[in-house]
Protein backbone atom coordinates (compact mmCIF):
# COMPACT_ATOMS: atom_id res chain seq x y z
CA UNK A 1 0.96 -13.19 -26.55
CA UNK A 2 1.38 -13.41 -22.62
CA UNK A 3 4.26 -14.59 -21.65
CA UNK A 4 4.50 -16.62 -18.40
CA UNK A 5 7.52 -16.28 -15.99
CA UNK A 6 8.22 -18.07 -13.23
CA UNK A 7 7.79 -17.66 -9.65
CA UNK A 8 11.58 -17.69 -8.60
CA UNK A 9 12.80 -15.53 -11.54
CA UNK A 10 9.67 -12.88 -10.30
CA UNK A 11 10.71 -13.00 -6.60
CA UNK A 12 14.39 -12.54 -7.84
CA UNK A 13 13.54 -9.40 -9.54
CA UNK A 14 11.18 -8.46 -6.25
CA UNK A 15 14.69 -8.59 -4.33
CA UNK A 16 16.83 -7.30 -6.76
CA UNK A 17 15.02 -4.51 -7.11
CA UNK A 18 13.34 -3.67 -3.59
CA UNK A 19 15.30 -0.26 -3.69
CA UNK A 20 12.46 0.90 -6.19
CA UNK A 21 10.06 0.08 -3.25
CA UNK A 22 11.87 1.26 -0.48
CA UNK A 23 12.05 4.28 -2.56
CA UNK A 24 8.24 4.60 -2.86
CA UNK A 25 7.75 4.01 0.68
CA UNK A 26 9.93 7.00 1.73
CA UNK A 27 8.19 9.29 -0.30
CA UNK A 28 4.37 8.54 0.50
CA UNK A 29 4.63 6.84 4.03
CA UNK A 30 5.26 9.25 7.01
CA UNK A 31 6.78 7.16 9.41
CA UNK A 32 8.70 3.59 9.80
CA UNK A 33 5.89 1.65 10.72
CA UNK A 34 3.66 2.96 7.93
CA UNK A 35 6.56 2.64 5.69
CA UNK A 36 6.89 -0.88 6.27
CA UNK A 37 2.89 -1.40 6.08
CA UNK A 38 3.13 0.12 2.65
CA UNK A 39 6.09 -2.26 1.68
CA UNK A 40 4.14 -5.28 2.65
CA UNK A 41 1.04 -3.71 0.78
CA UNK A 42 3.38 -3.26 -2.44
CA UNK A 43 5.12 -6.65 -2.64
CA UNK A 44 1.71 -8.35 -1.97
CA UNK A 45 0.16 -6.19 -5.05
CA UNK A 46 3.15 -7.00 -6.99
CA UNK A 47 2.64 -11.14 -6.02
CA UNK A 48 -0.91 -10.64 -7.08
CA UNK A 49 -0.78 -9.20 -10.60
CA UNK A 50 2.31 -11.04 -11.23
CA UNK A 51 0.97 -12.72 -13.93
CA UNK A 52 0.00 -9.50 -15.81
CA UNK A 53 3.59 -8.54 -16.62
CA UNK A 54 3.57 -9.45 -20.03
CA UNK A 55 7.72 -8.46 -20.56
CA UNK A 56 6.60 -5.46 -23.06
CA UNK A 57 8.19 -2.81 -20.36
CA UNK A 58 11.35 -3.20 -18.24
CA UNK A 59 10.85 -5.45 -15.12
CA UNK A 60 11.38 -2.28 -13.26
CA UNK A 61 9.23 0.46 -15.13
CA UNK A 62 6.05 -2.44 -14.58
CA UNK A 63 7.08 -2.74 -10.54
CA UNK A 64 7.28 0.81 -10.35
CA UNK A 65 3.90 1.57 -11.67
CA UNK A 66 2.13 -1.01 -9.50
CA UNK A 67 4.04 0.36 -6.29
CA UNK A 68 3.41 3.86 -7.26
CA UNK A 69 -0.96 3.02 -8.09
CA UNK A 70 -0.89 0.96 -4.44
CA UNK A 71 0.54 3.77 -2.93
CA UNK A 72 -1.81 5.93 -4.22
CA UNK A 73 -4.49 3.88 -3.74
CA UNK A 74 -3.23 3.60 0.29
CA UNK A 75 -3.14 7.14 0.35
CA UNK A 76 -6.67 8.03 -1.12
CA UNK A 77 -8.21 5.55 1.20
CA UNK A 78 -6.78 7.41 4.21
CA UNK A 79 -8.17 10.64 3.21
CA UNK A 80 -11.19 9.16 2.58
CA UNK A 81 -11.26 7.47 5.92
CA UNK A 82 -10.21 10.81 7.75
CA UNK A 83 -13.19 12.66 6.25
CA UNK A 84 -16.16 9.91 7.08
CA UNK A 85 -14.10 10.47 11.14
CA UNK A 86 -14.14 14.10 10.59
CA UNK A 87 -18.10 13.95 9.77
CA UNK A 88 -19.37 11.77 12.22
CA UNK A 89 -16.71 12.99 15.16
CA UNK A 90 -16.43 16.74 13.66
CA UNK A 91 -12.46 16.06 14.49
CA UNK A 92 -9.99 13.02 14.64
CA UNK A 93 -7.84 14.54 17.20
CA UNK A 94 -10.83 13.68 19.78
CA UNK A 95 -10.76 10.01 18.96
CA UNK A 96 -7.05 9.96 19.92
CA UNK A 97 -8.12 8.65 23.70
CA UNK A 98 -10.38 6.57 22.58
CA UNK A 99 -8.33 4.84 20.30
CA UNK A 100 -6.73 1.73 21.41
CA UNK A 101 -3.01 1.13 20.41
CA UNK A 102 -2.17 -0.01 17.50
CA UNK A 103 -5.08 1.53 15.82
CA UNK A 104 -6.81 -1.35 13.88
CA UNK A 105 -10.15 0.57 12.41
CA UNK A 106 -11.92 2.93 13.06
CA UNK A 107 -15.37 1.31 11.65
CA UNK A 108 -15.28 -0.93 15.24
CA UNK A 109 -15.93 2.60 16.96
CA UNK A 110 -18.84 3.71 14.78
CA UNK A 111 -21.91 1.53 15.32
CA UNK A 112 -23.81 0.86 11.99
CA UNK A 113 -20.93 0.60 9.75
């Protein structure tokens, strides 16, 4: 039986236990700005499969997994993403100058895509 819990009691729990995320973050995120990217990423994963925490783990063991699988999932995408550049270009290092700060995507670079 799924149990529903409410909004406020999950975004308690999200702020209780953002230490878990932060954690996550440090590990699989090189620098500050990614790190915060990937904590936006997690707590927006978490807010969308909220209602799939059906209370038959720990609060914590359930957040854990989903920030672990989005980190993951971050991280795959980027290789992925670094080897289509490294095919078309041959190397990412020269799309450095032509890359305009922040870097938003590199698919508005390669015609076709």
């Amino acid at each position: 039986m799924k149990t529903r819990y409410p909004e406020s009691w999950f975004t308690q729990q999200i702020h209780n236990n953002q230490n878990i995320i932060h954690k996550v973050c440090s590990v699989y995120a090189r620098c500050e700005e990614d790190r915060r990217d990937l904590y936006q990423e997690i707590v927006l994963q978490l807010w969308k499969s909220h209602t799939t925490f059906r209370g038959e783990a720990k609060f914590t063991t359930w957040m854990y997994r989903v920030a672990i699988n989005t980190a993951l999932t971050i991280k795959r995408n980027q290789v992925t993403s670094t080897r289509l550049l490294r095919k078309i270009f041959g190397s990412t290092s020269s799309l450095k100058p032509l890359l305009p700060e922040p870097f938003s995507s590199p698919y508005q670079f390669i015609p076709g895509i």
